[in-house]
C-alpha atoms as a PDB file:
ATOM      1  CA  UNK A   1     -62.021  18.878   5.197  1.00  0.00           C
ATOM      2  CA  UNK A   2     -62.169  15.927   2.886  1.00  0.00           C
ATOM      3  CA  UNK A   3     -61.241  13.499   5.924  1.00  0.00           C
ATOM      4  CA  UNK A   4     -63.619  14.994   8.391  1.00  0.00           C
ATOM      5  CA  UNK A   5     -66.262  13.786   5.791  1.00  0.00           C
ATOM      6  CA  UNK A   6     -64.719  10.568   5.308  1.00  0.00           C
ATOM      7  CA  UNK A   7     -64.791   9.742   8.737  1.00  0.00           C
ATOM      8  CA  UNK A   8     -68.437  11.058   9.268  1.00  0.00           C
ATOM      9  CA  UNK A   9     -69.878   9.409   6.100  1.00  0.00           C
ATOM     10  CA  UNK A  10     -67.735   6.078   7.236  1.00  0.00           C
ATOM     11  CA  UNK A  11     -69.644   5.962  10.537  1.00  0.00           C
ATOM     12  CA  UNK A  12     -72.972   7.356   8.869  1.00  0.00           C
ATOM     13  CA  UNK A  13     -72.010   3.869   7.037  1.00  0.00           C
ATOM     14  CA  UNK A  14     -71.695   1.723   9.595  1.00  0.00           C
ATOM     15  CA  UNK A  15     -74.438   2.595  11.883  1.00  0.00           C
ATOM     16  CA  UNK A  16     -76.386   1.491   8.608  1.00  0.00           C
ATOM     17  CA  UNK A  17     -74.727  -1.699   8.648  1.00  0.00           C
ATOM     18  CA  UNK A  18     -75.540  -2.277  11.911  1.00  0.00           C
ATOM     19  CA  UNK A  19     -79.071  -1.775  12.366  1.00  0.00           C
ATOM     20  CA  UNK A  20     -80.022  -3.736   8.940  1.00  0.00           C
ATOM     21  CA  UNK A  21     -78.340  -6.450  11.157  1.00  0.00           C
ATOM     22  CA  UNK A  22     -80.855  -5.919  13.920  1.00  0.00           C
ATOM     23  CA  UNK A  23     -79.013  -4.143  15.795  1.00  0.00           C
ATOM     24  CA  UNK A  24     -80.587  -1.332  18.238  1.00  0.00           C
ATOM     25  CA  UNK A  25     -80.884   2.029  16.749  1.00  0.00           C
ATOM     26  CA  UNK A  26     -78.058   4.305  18.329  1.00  0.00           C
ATOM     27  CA  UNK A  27     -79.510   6.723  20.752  1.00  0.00           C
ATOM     28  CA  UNK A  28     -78.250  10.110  22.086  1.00  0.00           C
ATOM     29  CA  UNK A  29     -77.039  10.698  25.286  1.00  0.00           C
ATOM     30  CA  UNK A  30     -77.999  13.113  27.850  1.00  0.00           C
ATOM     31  CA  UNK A  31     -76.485  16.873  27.532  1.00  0.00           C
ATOM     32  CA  UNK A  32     -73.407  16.670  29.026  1.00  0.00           C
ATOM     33  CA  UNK A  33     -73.889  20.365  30.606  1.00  0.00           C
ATOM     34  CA  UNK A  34     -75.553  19.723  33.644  1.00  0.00           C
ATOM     35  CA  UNK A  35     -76.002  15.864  33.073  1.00  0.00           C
ATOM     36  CA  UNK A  36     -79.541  14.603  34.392  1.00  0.00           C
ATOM     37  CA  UNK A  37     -79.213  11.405  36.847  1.00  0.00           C
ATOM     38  CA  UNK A  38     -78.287  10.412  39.987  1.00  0.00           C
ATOM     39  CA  UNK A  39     -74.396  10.576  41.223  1.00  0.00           C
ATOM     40  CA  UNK A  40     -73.093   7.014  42.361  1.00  0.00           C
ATOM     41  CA  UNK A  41     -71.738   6.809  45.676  1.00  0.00           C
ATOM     42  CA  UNK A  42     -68.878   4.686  46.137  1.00  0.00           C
ATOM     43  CA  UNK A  43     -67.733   2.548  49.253  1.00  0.00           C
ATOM     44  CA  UNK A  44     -64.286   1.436  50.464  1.00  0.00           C
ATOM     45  CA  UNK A  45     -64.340  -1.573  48.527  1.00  0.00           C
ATOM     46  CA  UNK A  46     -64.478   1.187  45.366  1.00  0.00           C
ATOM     47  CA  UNK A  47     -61.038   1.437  43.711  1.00  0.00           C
ATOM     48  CA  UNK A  48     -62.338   5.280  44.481  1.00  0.00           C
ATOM     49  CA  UNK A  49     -61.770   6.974  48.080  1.00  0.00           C
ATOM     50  CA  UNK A  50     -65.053   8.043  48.845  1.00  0.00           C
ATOM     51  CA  UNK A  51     -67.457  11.491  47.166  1.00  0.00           C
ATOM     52  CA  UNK A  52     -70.064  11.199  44.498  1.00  0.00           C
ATOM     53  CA  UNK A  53     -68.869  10.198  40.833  1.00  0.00           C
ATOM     54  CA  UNK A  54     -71.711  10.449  38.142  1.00  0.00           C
ATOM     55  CA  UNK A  55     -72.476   7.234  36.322  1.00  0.00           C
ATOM     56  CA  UNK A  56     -71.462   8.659  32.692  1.00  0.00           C
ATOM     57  CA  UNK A  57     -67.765   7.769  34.111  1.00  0.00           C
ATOM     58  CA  UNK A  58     -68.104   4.474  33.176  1.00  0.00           C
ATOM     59  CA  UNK A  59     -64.273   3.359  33.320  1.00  0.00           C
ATOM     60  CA  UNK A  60     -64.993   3.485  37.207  1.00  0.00           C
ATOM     61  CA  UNK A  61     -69.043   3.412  37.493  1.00  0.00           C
ATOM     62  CA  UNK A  62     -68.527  -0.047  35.078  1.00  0.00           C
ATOM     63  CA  UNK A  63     -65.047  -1.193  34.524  1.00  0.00           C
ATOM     64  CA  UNK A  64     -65.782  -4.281  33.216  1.00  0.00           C
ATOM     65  CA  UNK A  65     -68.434  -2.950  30.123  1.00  0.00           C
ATOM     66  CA  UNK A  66     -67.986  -2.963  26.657  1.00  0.00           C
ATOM     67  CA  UNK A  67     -68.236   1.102  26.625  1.00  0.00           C
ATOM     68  CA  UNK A  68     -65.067   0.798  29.652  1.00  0.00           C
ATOM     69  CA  UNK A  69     -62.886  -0.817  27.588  1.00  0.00           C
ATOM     70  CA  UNK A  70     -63.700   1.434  24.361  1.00  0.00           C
ATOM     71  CA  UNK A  71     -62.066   4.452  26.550  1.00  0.00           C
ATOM     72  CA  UNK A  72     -59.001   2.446  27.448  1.00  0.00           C
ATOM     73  CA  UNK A  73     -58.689   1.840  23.670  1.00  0.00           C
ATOM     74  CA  UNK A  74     -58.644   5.259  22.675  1.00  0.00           C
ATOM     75  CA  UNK A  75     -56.177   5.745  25.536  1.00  0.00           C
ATOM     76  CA  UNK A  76     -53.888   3.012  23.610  1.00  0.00           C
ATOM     77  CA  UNK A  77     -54.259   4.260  20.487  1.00  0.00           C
ATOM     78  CA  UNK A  78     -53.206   7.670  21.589  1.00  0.00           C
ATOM     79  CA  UNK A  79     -50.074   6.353  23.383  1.00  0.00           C
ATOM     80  CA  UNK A  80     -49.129   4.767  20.329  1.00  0.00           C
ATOM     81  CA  UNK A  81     -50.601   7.688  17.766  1.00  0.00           C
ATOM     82  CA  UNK A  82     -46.418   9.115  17.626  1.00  0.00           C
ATOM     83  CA  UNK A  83     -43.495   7.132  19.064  1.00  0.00           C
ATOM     84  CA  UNK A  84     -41.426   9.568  18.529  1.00  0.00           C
ATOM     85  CA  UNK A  85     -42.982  12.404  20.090  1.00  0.00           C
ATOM     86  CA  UNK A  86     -45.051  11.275  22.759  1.00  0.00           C
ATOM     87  CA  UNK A  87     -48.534  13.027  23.254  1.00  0.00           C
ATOM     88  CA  UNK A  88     -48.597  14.282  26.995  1.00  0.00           C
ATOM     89  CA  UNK A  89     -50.538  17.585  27.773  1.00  0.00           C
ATOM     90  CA  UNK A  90     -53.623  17.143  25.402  1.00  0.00           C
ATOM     91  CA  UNK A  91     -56.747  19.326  25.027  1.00  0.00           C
ATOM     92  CA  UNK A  92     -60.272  17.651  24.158  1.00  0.00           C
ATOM     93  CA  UNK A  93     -63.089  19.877  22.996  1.00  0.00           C
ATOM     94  CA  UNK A  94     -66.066  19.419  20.365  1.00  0.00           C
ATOM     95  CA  UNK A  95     -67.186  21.996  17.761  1.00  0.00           C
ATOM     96  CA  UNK A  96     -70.885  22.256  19.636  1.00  0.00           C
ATOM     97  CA  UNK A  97     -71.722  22.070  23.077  1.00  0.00           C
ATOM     98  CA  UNK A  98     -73.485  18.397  24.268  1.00  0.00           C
ATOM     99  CA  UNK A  99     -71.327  16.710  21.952  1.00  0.00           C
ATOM    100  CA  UNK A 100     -69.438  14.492  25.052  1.00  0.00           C
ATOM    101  CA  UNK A 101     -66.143  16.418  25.679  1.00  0.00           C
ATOM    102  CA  UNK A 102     -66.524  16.603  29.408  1.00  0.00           C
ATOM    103  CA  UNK A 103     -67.259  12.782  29.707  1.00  0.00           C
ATOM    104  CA  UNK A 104     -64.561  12.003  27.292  1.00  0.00           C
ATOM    105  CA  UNK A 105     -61.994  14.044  29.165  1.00  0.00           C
ATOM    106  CA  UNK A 106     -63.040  12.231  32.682  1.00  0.00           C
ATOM    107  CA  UNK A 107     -63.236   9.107  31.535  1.00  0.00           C
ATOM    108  CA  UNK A 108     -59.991   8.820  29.011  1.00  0.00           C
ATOM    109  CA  UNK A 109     -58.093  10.559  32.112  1.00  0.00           C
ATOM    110  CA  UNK A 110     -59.070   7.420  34.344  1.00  0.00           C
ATOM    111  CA  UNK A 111     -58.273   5.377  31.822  1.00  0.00           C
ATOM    112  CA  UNK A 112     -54.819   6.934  32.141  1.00  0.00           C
ATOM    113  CA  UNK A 113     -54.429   6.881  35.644  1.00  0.00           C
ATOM    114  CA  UNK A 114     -55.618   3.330  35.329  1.00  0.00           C
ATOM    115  CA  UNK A 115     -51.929   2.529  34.513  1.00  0.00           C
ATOM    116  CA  UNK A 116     -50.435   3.623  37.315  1.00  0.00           C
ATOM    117  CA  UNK A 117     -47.412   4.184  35.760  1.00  0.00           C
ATOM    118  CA  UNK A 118     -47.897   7.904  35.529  1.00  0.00           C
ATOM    119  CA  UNK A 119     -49.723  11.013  37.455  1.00  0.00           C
ATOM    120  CA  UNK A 120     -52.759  12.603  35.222  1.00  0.00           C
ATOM    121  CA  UNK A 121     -53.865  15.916  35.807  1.00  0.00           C
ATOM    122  CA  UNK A 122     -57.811  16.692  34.327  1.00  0.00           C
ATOM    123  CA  UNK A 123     -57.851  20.863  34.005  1.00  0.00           C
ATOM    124  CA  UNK A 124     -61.315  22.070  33.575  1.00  0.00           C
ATOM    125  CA  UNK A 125     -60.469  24.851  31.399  1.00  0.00           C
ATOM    126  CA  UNK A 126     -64.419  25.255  30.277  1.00  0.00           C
ATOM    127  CA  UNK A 127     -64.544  28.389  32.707  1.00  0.00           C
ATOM    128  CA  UNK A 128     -67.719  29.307  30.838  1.00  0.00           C
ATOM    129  CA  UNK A 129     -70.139  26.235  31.837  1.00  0.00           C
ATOM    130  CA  UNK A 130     -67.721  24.222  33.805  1.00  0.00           C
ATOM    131  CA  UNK A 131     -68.445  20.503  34.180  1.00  0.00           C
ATOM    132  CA  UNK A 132     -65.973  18.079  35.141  1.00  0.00           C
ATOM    133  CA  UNK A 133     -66.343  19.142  39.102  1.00  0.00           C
ATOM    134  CA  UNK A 134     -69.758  17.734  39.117  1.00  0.00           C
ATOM    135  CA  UNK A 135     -68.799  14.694  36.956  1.00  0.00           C
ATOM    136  CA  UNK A 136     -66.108  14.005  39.465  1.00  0.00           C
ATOM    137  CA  UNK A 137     -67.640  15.158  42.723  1.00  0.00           C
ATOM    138  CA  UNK A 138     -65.144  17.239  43.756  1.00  0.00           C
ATOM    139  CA  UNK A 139     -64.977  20.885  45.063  1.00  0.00           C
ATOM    140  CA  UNK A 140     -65.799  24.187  42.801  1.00  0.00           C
ATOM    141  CA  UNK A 141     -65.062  27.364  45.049  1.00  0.00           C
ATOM    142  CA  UNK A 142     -61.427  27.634  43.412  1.00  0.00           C
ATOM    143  CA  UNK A 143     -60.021  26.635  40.592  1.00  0.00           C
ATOM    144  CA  UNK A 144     -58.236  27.538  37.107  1.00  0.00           C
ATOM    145  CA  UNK A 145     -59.708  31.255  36.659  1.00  0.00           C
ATOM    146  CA  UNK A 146     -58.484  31.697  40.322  1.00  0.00           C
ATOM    147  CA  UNK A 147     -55.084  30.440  39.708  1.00  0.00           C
ATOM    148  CA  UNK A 148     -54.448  32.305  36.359  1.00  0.00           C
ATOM    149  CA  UNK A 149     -55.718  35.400  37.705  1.00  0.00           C
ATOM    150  CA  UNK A 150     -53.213  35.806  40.959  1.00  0.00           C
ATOM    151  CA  UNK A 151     -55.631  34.951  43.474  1.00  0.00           C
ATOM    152  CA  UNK A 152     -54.202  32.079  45.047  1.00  0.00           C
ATOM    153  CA  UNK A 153     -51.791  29.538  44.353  1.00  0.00           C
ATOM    154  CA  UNK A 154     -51.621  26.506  42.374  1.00  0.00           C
ATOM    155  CA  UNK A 155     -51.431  24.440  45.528  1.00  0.00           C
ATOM    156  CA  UNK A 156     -54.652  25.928  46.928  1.00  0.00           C
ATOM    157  CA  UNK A 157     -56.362  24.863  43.576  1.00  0.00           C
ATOM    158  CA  UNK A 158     -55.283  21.430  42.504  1.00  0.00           C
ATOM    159  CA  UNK A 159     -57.324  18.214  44.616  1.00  0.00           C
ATOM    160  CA  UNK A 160     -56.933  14.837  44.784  1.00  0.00           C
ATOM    161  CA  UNK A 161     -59.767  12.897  42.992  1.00  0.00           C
ATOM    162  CA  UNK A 162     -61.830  10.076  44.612  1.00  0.00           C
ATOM    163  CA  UNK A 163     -59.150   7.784  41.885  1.00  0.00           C
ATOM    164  CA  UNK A 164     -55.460   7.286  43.044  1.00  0.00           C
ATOM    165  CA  UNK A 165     -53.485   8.582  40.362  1.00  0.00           C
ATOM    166  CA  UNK A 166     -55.515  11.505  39.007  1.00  0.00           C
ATOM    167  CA  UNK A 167     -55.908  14.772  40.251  1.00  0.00           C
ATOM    168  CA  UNK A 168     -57.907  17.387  38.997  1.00  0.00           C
ATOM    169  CA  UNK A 169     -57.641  21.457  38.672  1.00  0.00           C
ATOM    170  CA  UNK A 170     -61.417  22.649  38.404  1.00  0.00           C
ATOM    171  CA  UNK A 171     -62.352  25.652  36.601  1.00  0.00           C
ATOM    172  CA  UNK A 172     -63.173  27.670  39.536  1.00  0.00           C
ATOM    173  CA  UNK A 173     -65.635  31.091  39.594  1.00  0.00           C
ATOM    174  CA  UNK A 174     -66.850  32.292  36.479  1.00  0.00           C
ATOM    175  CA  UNK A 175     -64.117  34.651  35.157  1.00  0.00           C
ATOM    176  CA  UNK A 176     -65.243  37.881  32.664  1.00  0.00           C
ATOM    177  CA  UNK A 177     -62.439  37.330  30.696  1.00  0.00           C
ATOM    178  CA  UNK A 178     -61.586  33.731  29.870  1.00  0.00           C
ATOM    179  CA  UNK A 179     -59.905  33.981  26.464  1.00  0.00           C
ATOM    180  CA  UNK A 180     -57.240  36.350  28.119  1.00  0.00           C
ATOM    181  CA  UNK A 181     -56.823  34.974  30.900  1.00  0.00           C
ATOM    182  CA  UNK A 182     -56.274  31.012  29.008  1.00  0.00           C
ATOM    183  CA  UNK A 183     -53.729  33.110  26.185  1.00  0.00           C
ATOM    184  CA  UNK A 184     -51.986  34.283  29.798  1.00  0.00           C
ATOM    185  CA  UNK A 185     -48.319  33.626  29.793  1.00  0.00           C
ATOM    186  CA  UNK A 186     -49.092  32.996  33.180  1.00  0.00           C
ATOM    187  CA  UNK A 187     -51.321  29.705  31.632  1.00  0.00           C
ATOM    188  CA  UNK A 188     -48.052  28.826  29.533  1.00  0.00           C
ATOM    189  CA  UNK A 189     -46.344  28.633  32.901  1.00  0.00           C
ATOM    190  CA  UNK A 190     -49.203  26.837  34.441  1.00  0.00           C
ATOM    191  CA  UNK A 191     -48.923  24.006  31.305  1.00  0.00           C
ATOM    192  CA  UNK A 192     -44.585  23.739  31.770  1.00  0.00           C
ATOM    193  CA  UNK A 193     -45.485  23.139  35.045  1.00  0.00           C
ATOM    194  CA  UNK A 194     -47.763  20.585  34.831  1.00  0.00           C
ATOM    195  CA  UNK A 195     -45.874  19.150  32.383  1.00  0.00           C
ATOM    196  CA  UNK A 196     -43.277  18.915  34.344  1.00  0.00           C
ATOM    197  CA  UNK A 197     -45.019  17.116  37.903  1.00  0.00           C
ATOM    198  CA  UNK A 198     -47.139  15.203  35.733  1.00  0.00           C
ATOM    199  CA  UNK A 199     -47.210  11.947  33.147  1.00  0.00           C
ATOM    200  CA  UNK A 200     -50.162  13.134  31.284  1.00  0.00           C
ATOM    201  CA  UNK A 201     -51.959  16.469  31.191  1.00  0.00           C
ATOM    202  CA  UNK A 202     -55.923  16.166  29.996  1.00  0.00           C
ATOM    203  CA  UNK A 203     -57.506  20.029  29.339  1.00  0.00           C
ATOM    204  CA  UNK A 204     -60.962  19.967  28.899  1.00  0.00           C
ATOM    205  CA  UNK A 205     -62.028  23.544  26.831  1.00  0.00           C
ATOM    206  CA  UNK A 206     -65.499  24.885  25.973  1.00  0.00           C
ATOM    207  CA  UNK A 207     -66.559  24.121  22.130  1.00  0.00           C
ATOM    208  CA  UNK A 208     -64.795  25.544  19.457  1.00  0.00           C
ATOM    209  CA  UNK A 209     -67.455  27.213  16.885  1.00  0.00           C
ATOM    210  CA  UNK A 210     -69.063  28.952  20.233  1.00  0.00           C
ATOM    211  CA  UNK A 211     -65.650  30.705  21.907  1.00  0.00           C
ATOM    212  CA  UNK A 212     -62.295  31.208  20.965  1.00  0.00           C
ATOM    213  CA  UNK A 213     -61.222  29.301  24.328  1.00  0.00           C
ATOM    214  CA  UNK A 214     -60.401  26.186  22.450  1.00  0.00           C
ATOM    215  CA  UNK A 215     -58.432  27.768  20.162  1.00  0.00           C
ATOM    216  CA  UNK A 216     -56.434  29.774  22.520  1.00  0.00           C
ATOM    217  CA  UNK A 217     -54.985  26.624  24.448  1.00  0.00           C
ATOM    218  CA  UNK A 218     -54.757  23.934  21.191  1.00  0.00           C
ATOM    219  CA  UNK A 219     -51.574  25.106  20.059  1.00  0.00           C
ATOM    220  CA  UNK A 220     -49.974  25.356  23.754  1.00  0.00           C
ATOM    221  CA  UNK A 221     -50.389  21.458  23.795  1.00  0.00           C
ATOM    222  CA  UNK A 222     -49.375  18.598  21.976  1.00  0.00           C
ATOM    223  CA  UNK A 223     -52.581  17.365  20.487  1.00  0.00           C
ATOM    224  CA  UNK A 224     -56.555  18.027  20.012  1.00  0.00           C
ATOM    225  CA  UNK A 225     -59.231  15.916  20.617  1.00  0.00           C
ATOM    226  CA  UNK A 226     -62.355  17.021  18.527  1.00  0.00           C
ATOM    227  CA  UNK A 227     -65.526  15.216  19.522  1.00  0.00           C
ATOM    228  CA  UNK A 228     -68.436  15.225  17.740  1.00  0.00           C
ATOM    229  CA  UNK A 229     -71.938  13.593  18.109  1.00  0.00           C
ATOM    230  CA  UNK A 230     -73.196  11.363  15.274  1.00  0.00           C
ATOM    231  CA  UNK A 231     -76.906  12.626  14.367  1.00  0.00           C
ATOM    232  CA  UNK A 232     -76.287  15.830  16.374  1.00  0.00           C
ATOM    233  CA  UNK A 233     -73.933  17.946  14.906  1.00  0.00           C
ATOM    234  CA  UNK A 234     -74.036  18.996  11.135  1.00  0.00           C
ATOM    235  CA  UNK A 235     -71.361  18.444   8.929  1.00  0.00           C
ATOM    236  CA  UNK A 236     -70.411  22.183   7.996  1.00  0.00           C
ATOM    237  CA  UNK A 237     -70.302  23.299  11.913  1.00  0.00           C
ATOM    238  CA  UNK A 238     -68.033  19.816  12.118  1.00  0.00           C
ATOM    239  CA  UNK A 239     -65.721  20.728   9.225  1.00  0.00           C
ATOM    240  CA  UNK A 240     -66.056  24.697  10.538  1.00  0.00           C
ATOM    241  CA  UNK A 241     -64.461  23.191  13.900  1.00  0.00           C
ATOM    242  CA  UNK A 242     -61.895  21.651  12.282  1.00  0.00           C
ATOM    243  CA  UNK A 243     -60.882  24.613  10.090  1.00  0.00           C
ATOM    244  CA  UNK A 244     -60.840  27.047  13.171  1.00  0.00           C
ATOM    245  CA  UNK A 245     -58.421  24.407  14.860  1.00  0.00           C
ATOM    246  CA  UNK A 246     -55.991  24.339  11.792  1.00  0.00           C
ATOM    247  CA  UNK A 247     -56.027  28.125  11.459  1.00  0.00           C
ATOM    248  CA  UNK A 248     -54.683  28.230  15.263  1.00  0.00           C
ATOM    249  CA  UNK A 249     -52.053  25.850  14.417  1.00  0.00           C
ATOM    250  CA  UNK A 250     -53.394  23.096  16.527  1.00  0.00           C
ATOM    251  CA  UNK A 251     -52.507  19.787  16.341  1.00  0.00           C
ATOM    252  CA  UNK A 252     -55.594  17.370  15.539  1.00  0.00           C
ATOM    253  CA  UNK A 253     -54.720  14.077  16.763  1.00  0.00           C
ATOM    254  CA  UNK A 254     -58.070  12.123  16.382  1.00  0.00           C
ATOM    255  CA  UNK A 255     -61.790  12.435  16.569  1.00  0.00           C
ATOM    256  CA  UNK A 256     -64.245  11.100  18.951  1.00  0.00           C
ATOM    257  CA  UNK A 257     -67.595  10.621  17.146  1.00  0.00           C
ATOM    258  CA  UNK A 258     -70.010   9.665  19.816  1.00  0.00           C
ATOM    259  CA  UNK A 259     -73.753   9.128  20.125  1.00  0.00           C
ATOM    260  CA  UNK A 260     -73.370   5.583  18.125  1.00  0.00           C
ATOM    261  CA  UNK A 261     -74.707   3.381  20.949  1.00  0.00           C
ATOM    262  CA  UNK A 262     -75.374  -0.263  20.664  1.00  0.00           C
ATOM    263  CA  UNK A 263     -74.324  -3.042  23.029  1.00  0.00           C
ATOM    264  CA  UNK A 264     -70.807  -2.180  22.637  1.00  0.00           C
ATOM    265  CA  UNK A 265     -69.758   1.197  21.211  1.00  0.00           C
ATOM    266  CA  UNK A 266     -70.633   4.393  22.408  1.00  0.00           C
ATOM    267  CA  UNK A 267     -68.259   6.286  19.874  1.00  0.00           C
ATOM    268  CA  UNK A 268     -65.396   5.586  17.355  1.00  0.00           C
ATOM    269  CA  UNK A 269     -61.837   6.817  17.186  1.00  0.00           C
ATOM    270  CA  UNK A 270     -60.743   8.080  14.295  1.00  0.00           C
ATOM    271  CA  UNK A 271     -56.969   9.118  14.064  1.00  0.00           C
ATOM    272  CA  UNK A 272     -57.169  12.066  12.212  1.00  0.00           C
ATOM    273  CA  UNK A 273     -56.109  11.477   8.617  1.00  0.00           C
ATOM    274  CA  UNK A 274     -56.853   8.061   8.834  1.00  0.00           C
ATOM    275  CA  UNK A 275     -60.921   7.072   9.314  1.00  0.00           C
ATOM    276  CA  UNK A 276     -61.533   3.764  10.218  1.00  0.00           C
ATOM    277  CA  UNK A 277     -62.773   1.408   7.537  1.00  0.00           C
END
């Protein structure tokens, strides 16, 4: 628990630094559970195909900003987080709901796709207060909680998104049993075979302190994401997060502590075990 502080305290830190250099107090961005503004429609000209794609995607609403290239960097530095055992199903969650998961998980699975080297798939495992359909624009009837419960097949489920390169399994209806149905063997099939058709595989899971979802599906991947939101979420619920992910045997691979916006970050990356200085 001693790093989650360090890394908290680190940024607590340098957002101090910061604005006693004039820079602009960070401010916190919109719940990411129904997120408030107006979806961007894209043309032909788009490196999209067409649909709505909310502006919070920034590495395709604004490739070329500051915040863009921040996402791509966390994408590098997870490509490069273990040589030797390559990171490529991972889950992102956060220990609180509006913490950013959702928006991290669409926007570091573009920046994956951006490569082009390698098919992403973006699983909206958040069957509870699915998002990533309406951050994408993409359909909602059918999903995950279809799939894992036998009532259609994967085929039926899994859409193209409006970026070549990514696809993206939505959550589908709103099952009464999540937990079961994501500690399914028939969701450890589901992961060997996206595993297996796809580069990268980017699960997006409701947060941990609130459900046992997260939990459930961290140790059937190779690494966790744990966002949390500077000046949002309290330390103990942050180092309570982290403790329920070690007690599943997950694998913590970084955290994404967002909500520290200025001209040009919107989070920081911290590998877990090492906070940036």
């Amino acid at each position: 628990m001693g790093r989650m502080n360090e890394a908290l305290k680190r940024a607590a830190e340098e957002r101090e630094r910061r604005l006693s250099q004039g820079a602009t107090a960070p401010s916190v961005a919109p719940a990411l559970h129904g997120v408030g503004g107006t979806a961007g429609t894209f043309t032909a000209a788009s490196p999209f195909r067409g649909g709505e794609l909310d502006p919070h995607i920034v590495v395709v609403t604004d490739p070329r900003s500051p915040l863009a290239e921040q996402y791509r960097t966390l994408r590098t530095n997870l490509l490069a987080h273990s040589p030797d055992s390559p990171l490529q199903a991972l889950v992102v969650t956060s220990a609180v709901p509006a913490e950013g998961k959702s928006v991290t998980s669409v926007n570091l699975a573009c920046a994956l796709a951006e490569e082009g080297e390698r098919k992403v798939v973006l699983v909206d495992a958040d069957m509870r207060k699915p998002t990533l359909h309406r951050l994408l624009g993409v359909d909602n009837q059918k999903g995950l909680a279809d799939y894992l419960s036998g009532g259609t097949m994967l085929e039926l489920v899994l859409q193209r998104s409006p970026l070549p390169n990514l696809w993206v399994l939505p959550s589908g209806r709103v099952p009464q049993n999540p937990a079961e149905l994501l500690g399914s063997k028939r969701m450890d099939d589901l992961l060997a075979r996206l595993r297996r058709d796809y580069g990268f595989v980017v699960v997006d899971t409701p947060p941990v302190v609130s459900t046992t979802d997260a939990a459930v599906v961290s140790p059937r991947v190779d690494g966790t994401l744990l966002v949390v939101r500077m000046e949002s979420t309290p330390r103990e619920v942050a180092r309570h997060a982290v403790e329920l992910l070690r007690k599943s045997r997950s694998n913590i691979v970084g955290t994404v502590l967002t909500g520290l916006q200025d001209a040009v970050h919107d989070y920081y990356y911290y590998p877990y075990g090492q906070p940036r200085g």
